[in-house]
PDB file of N, CA and C in Angstrom:
ATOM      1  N   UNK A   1      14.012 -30.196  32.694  1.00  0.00           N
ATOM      2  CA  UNK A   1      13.890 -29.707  31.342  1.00  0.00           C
ATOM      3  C   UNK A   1      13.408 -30.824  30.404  1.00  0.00           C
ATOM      4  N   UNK A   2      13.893 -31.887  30.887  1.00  0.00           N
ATOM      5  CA  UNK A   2      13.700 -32.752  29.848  1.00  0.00           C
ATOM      6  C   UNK A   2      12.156 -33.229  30.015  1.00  0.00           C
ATOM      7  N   UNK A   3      11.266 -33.145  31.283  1.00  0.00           N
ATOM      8  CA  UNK A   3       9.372 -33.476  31.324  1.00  0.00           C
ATOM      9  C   UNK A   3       9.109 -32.428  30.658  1.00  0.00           C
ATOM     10  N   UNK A   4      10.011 -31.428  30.288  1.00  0.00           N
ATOM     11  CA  UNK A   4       9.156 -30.145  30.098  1.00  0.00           C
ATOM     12  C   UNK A   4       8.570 -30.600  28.165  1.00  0.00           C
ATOM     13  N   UNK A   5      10.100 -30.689  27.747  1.00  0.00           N
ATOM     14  CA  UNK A   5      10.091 -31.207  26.672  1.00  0.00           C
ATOM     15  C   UNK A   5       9.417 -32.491  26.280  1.00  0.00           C
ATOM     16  N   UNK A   6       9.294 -33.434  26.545  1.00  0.00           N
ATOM     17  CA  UNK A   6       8.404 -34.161  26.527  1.00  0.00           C
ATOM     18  C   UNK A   6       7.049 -34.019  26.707  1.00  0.00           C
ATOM     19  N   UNK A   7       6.604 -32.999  27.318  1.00  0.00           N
ATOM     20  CA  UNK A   7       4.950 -32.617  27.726  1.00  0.00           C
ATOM     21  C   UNK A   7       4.875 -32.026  26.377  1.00  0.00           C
ATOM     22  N   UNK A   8       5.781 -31.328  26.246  1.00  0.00           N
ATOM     23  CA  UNK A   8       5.157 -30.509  25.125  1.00  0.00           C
ATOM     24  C   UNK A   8       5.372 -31.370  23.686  1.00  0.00           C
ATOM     25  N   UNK A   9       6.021 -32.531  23.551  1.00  0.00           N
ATOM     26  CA  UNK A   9       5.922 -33.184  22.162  1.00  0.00           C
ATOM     27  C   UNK A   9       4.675 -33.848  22.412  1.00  0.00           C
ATOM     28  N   UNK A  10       4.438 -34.282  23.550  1.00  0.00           N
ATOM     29  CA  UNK A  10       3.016 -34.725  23.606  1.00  0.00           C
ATOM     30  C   UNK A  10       1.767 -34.207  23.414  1.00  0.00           C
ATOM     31  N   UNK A  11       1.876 -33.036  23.767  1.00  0.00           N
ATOM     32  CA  UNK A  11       0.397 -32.178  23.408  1.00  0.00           C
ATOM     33  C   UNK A  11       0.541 -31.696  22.380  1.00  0.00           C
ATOM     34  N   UNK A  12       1.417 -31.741  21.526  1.00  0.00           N
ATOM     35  CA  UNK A  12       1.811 -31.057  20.139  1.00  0.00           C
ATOM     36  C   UNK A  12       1.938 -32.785  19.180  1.00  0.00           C
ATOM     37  N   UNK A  13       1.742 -33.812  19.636  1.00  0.00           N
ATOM     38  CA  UNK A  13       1.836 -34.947  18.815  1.00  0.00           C
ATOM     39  C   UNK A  13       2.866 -34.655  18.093  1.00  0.00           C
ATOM     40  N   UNK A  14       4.292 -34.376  18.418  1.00  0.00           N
ATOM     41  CA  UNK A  14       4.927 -34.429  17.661  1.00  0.00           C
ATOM     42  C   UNK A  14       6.327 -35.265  18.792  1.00  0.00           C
ATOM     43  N   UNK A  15       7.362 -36.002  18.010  1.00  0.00           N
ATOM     44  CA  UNK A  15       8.243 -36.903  18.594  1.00  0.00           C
ATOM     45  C   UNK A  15       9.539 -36.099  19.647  1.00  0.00           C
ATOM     46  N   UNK A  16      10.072 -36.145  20.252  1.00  0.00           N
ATOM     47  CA  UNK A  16      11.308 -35.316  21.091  1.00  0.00           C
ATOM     48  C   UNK A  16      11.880 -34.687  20.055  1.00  0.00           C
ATOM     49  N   UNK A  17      12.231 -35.482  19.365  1.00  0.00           N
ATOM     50  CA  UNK A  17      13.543 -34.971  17.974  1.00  0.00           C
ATOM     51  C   UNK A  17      12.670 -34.066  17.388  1.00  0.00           C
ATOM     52  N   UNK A  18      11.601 -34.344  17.228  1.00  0.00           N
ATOM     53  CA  UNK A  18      10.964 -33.262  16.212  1.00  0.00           C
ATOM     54  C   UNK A  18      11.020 -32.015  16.777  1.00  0.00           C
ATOM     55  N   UNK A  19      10.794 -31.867  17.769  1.00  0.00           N
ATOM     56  CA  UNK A  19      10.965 -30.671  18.859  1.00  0.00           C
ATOM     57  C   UNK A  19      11.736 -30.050  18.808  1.00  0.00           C
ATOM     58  N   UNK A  20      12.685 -30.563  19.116  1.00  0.00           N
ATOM     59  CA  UNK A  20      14.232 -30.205  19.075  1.00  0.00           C
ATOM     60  C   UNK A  20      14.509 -29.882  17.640  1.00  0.00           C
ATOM     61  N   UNK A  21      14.332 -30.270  16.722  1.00  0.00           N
ATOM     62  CA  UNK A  21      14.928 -30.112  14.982  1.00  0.00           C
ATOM     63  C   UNK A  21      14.066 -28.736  14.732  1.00  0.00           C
ATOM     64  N   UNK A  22      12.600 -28.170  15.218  1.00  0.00           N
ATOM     65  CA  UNK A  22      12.183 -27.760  14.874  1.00  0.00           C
ATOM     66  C   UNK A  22      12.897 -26.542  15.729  1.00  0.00           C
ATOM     67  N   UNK A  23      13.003 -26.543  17.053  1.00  0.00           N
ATOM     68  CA  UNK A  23      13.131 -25.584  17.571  1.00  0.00           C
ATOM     69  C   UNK A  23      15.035 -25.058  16.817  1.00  0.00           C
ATOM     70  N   UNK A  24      16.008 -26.015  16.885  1.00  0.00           N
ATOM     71  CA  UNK A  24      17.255 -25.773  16.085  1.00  0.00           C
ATOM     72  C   UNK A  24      17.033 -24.638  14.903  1.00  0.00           C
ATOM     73  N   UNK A  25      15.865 -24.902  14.283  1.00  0.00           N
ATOM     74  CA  UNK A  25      15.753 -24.717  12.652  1.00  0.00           C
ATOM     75  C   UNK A  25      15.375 -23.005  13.189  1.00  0.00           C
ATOM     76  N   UNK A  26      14.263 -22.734  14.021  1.00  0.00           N
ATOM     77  CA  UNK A  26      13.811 -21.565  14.515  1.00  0.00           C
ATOM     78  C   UNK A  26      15.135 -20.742  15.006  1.00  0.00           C
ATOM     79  N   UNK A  27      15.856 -21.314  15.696  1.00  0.00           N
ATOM     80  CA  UNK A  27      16.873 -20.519  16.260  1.00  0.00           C
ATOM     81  C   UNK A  27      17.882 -20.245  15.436  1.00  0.00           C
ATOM     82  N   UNK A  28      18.443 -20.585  14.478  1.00  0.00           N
ATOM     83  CA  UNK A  28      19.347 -20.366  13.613  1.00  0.00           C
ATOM     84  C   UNK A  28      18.427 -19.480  12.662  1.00  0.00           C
ATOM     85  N   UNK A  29      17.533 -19.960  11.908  1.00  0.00           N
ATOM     86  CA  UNK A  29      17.372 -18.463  11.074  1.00  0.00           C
ATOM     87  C   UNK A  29      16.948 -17.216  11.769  1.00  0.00           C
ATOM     88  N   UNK A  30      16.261 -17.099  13.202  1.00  0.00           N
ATOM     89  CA  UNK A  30      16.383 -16.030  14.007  1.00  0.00           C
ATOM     90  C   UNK A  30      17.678 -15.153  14.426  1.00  0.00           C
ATOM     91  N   UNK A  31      18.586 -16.283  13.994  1.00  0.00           N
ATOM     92  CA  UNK A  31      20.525 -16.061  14.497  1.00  0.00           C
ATOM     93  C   UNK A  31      21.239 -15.787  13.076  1.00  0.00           C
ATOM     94  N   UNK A  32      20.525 -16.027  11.801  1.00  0.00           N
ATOM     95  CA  UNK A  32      21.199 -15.944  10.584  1.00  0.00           C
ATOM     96  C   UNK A  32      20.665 -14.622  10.088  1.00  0.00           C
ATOM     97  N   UNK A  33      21.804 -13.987   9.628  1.00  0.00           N
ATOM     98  CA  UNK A  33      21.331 -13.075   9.011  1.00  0.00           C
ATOM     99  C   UNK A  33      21.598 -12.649   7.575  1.00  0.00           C
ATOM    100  N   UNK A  34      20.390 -12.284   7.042  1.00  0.00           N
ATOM    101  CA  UNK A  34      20.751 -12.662   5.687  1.00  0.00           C
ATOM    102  C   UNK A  34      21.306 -11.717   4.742  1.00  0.00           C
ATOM    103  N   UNK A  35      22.572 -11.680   4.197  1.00  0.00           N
ATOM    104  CA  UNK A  35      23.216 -10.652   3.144  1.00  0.00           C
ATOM    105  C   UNK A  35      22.685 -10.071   2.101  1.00  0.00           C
ATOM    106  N   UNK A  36      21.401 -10.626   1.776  1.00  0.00           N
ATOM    107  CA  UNK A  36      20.915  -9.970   0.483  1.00  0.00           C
ATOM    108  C   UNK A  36      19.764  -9.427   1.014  1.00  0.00           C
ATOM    109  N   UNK A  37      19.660  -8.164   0.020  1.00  0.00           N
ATOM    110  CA  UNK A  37      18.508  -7.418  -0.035  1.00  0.00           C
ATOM    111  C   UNK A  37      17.022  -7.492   0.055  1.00  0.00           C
ATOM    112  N   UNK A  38      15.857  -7.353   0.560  1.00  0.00           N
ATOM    113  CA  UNK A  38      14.697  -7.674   0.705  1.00  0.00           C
ATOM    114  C   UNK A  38      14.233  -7.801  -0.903  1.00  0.00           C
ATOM    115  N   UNK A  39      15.260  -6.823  -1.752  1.00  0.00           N
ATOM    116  CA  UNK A  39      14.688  -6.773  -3.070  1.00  0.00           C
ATOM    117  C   UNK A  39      15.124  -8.241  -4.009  1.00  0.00           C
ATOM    118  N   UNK A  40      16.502  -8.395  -3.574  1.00  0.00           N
ATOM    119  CA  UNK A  40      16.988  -9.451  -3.868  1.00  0.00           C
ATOM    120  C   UNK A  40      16.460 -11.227  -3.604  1.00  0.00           C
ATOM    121  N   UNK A  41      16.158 -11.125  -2.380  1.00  0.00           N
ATOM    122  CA  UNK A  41      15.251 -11.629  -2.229  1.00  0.00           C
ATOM    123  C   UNK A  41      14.157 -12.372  -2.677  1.00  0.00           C
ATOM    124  N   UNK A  42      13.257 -11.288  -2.638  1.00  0.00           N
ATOM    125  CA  UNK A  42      12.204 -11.766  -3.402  1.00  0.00           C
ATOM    126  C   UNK A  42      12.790 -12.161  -5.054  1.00  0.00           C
ATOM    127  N   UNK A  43      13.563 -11.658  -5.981  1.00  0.00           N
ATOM    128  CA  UNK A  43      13.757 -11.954  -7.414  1.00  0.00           C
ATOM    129  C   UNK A  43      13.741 -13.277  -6.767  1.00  0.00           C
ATOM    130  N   UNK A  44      14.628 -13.584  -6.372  1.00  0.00           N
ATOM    131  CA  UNK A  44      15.571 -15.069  -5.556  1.00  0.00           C
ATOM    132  C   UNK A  44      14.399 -16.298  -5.655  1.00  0.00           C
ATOM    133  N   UNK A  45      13.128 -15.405  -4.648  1.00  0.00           N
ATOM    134  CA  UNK A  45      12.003 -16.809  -4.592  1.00  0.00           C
ATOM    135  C   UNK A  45      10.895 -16.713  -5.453  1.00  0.00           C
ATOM    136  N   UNK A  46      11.075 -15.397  -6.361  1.00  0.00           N
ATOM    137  CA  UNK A  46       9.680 -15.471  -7.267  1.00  0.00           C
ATOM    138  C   UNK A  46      10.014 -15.510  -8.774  1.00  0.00           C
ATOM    139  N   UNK A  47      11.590 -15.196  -9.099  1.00  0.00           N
ATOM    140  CA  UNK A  47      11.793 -15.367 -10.213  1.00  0.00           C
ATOM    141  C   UNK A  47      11.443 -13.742 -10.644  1.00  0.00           C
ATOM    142  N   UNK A  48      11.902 -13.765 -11.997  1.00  0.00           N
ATOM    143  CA  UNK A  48      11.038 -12.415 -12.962  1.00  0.00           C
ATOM    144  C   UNK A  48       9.973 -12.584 -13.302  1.00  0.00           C
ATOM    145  N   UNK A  49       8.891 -11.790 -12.862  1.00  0.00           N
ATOM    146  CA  UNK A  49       7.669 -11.634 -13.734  1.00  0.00           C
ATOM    147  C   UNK A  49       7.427 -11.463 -15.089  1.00  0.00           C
ATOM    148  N   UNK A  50       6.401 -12.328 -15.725  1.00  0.00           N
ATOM    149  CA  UNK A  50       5.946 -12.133 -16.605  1.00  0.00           C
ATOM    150  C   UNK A  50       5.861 -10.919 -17.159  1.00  0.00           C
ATOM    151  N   UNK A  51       6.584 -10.015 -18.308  1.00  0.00           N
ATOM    152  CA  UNK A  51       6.639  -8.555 -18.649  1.00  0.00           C
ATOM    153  C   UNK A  51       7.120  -7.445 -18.241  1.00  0.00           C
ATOM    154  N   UNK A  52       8.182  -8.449 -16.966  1.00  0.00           N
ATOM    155  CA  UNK A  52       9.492  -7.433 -16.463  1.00  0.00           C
ATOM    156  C   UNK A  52      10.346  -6.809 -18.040  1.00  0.00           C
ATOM    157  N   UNK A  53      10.502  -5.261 -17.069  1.00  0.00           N
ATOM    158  CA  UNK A  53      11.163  -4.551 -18.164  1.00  0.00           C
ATOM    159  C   UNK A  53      12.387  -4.035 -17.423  1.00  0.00           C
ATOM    160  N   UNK A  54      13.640  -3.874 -17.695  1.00  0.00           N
ATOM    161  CA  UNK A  54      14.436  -3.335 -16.553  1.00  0.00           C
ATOM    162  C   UNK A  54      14.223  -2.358 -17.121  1.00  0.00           C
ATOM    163  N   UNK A  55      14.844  -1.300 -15.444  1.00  0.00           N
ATOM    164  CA  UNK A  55      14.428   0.146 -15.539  1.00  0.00           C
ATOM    165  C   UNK A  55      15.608   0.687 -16.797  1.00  0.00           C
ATOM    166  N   UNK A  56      17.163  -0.510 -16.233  1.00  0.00           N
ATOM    167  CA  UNK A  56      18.159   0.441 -17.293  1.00  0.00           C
ATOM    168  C   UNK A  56      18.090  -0.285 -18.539  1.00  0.00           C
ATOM    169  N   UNK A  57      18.100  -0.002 -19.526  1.00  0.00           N
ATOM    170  CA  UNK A  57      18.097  -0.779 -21.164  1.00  0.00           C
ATOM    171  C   UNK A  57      19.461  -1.339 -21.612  1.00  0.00           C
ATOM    172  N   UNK A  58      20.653  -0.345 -20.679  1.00  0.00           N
ATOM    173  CA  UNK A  58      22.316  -0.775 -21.082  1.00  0.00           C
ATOM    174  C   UNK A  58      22.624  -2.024 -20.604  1.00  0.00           C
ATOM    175  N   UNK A  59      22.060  -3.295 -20.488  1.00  0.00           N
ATOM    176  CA  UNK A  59      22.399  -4.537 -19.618  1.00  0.00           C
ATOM    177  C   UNK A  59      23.166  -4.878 -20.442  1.00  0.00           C
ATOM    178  N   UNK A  60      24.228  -5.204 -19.811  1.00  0.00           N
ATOM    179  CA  UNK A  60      25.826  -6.249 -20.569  1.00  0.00           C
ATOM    180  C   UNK A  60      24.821  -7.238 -21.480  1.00  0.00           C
ATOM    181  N   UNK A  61      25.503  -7.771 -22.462  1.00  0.00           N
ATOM    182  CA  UNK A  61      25.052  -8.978 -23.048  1.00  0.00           C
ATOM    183  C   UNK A  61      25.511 -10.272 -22.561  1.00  0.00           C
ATOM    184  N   UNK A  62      24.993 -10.543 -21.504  1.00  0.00           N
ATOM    185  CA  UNK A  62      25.495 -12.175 -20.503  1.00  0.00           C
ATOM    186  C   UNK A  62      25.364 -13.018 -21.611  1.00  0.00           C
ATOM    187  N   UNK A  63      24.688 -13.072 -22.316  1.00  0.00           N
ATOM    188  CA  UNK A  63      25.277 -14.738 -22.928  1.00  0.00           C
ATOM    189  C   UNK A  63      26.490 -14.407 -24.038  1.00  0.00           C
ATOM    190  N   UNK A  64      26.714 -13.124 -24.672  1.00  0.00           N
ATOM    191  CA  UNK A  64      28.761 -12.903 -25.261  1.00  0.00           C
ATOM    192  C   UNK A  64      29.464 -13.192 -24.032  1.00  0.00           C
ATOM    193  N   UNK A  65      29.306 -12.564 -23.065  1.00  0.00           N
ATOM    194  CA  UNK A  65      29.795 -12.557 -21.826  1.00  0.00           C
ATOM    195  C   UNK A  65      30.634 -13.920 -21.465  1.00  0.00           C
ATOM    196  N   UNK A  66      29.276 -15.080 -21.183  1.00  0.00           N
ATOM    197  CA  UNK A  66      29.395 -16.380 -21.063  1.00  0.00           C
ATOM    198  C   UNK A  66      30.034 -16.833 -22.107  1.00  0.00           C
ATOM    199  N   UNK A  67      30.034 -16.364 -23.321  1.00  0.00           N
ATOM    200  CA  UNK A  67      30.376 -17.822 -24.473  1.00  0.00           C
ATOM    201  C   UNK A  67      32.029 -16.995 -24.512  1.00  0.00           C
ATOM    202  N   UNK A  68      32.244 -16.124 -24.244  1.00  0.00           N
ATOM    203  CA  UNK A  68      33.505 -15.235 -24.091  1.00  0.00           C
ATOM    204  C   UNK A  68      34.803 -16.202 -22.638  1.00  0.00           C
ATOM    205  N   UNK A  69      33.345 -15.998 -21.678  1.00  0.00           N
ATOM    206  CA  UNK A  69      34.879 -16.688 -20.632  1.00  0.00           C
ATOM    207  C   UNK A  69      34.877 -18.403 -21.244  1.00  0.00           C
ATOM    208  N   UNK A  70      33.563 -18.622 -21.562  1.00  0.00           N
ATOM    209  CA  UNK A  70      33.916 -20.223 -21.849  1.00  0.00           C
ATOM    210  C   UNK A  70      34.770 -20.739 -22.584  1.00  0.00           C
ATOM    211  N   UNK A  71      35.284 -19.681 -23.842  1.00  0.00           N
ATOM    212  CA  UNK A  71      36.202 -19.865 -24.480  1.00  0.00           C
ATOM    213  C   UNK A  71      37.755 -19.791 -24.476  1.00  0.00           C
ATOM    214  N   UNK A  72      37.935 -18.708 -23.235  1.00  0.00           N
ATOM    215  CA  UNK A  72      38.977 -18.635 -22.519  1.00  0.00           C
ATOM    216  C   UNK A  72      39.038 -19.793 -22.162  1.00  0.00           C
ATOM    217  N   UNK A  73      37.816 -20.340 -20.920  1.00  0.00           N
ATOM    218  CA  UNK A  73      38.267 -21.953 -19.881  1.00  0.00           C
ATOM    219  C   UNK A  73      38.547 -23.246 -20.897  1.00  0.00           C
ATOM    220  N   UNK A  74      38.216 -23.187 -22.066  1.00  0.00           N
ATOM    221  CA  UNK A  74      38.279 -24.576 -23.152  1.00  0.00           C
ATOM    222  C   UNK A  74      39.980 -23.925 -23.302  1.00  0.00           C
ATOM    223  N   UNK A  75      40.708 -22.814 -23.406  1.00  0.00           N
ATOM    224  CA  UNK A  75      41.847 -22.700 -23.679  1.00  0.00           C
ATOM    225  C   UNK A  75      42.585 -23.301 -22.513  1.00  0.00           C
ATOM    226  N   UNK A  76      42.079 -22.760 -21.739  1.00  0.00           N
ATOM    227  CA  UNK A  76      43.089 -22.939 -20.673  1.00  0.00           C
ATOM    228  C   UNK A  76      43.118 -24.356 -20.108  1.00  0.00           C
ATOM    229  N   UNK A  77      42.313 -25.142 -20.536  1.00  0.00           N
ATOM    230  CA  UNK A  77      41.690 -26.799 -20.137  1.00  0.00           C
ATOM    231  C   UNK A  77      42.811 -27.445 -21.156  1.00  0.00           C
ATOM    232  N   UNK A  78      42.606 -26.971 -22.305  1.00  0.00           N
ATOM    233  CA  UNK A  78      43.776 -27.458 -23.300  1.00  0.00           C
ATOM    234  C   UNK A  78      45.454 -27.414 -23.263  1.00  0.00           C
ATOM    235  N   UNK A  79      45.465 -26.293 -22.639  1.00  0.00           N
ATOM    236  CA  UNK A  79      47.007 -25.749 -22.391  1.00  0.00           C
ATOM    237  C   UNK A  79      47.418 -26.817 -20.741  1.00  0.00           C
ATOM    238  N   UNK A  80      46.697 -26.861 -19.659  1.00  0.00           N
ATOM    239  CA  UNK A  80      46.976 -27.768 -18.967  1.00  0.00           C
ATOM    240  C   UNK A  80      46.654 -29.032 -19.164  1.00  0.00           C
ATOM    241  N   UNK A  81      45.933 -29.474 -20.062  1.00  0.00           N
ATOM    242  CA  UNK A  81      45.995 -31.498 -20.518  1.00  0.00           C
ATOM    243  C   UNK A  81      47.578 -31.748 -21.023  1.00  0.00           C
ATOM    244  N   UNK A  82      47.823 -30.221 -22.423  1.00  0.00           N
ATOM    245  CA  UNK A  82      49.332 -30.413 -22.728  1.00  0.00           C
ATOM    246  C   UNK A  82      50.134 -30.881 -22.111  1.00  0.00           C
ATOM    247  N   UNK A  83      50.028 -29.724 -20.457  1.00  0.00           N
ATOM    248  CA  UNK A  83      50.979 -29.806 -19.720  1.00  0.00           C
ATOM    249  C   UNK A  83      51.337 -31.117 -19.060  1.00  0.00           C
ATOM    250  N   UNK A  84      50.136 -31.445 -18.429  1.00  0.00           N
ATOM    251  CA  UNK A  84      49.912 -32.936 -18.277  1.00  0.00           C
ATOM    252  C   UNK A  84      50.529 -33.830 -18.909  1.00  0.00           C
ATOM    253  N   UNK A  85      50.693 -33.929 -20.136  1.00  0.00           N
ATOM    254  CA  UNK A  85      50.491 -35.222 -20.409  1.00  0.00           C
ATOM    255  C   UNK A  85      52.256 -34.958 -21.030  1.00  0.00           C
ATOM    256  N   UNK A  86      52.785 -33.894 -21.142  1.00  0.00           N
ATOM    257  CA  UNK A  86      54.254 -33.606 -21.059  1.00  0.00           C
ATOM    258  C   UNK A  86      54.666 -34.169 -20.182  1.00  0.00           C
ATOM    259  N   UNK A  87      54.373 -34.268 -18.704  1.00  0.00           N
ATOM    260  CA  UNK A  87      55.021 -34.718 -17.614  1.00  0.00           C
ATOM    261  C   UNK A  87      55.265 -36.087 -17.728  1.00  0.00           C
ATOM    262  N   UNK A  88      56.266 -36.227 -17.175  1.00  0.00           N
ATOM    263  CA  UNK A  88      56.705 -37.795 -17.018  1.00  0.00           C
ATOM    264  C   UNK A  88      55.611 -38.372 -15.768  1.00  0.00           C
TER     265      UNK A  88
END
């Protein structure tokens, strides 16, 4: 196995390890399978297009959303420094 592998980094100019890293890399995402959606996906590697409209208009307002829990976590950051610094 191992001339085999070697013949073939040779006619492929590429090093043993490379072989091997490449072939690892092939076999695991052939073995991984992926949880998100083909639709998901693509958002994932192309981003939103230029003059995306969503289909629904009711979208939560994520940034109240965000400035909403952040204001909770600054409470709760405060209430445990208290606690902290109560302790002996």
């Amino acid at each position: 196995m191992l001339v085999n592998l070697d013949n073939f980094a040779k006619t492929h100019k590429i090093s043993r390890s490379g072989v091997v890293r490449e072939a690892v890399e092939a076999y695991l995402a052939a073995k991984t399978k992926s949880e998100w959606p083909p639709e998901m996906l693509a958002w994932m590697n192309e981003g939103l297009q230029p003059g995306f409209k969503p289909e629904v208009e009711d979208w939560p307002d994520f940034d109240a959303i965000r400035k909403e829990m952040n204001e909770g976590q600054d409470l709760r950051t405060e209430q445990f420094l208290r606690d902290f610094a109560d302790k002996p």
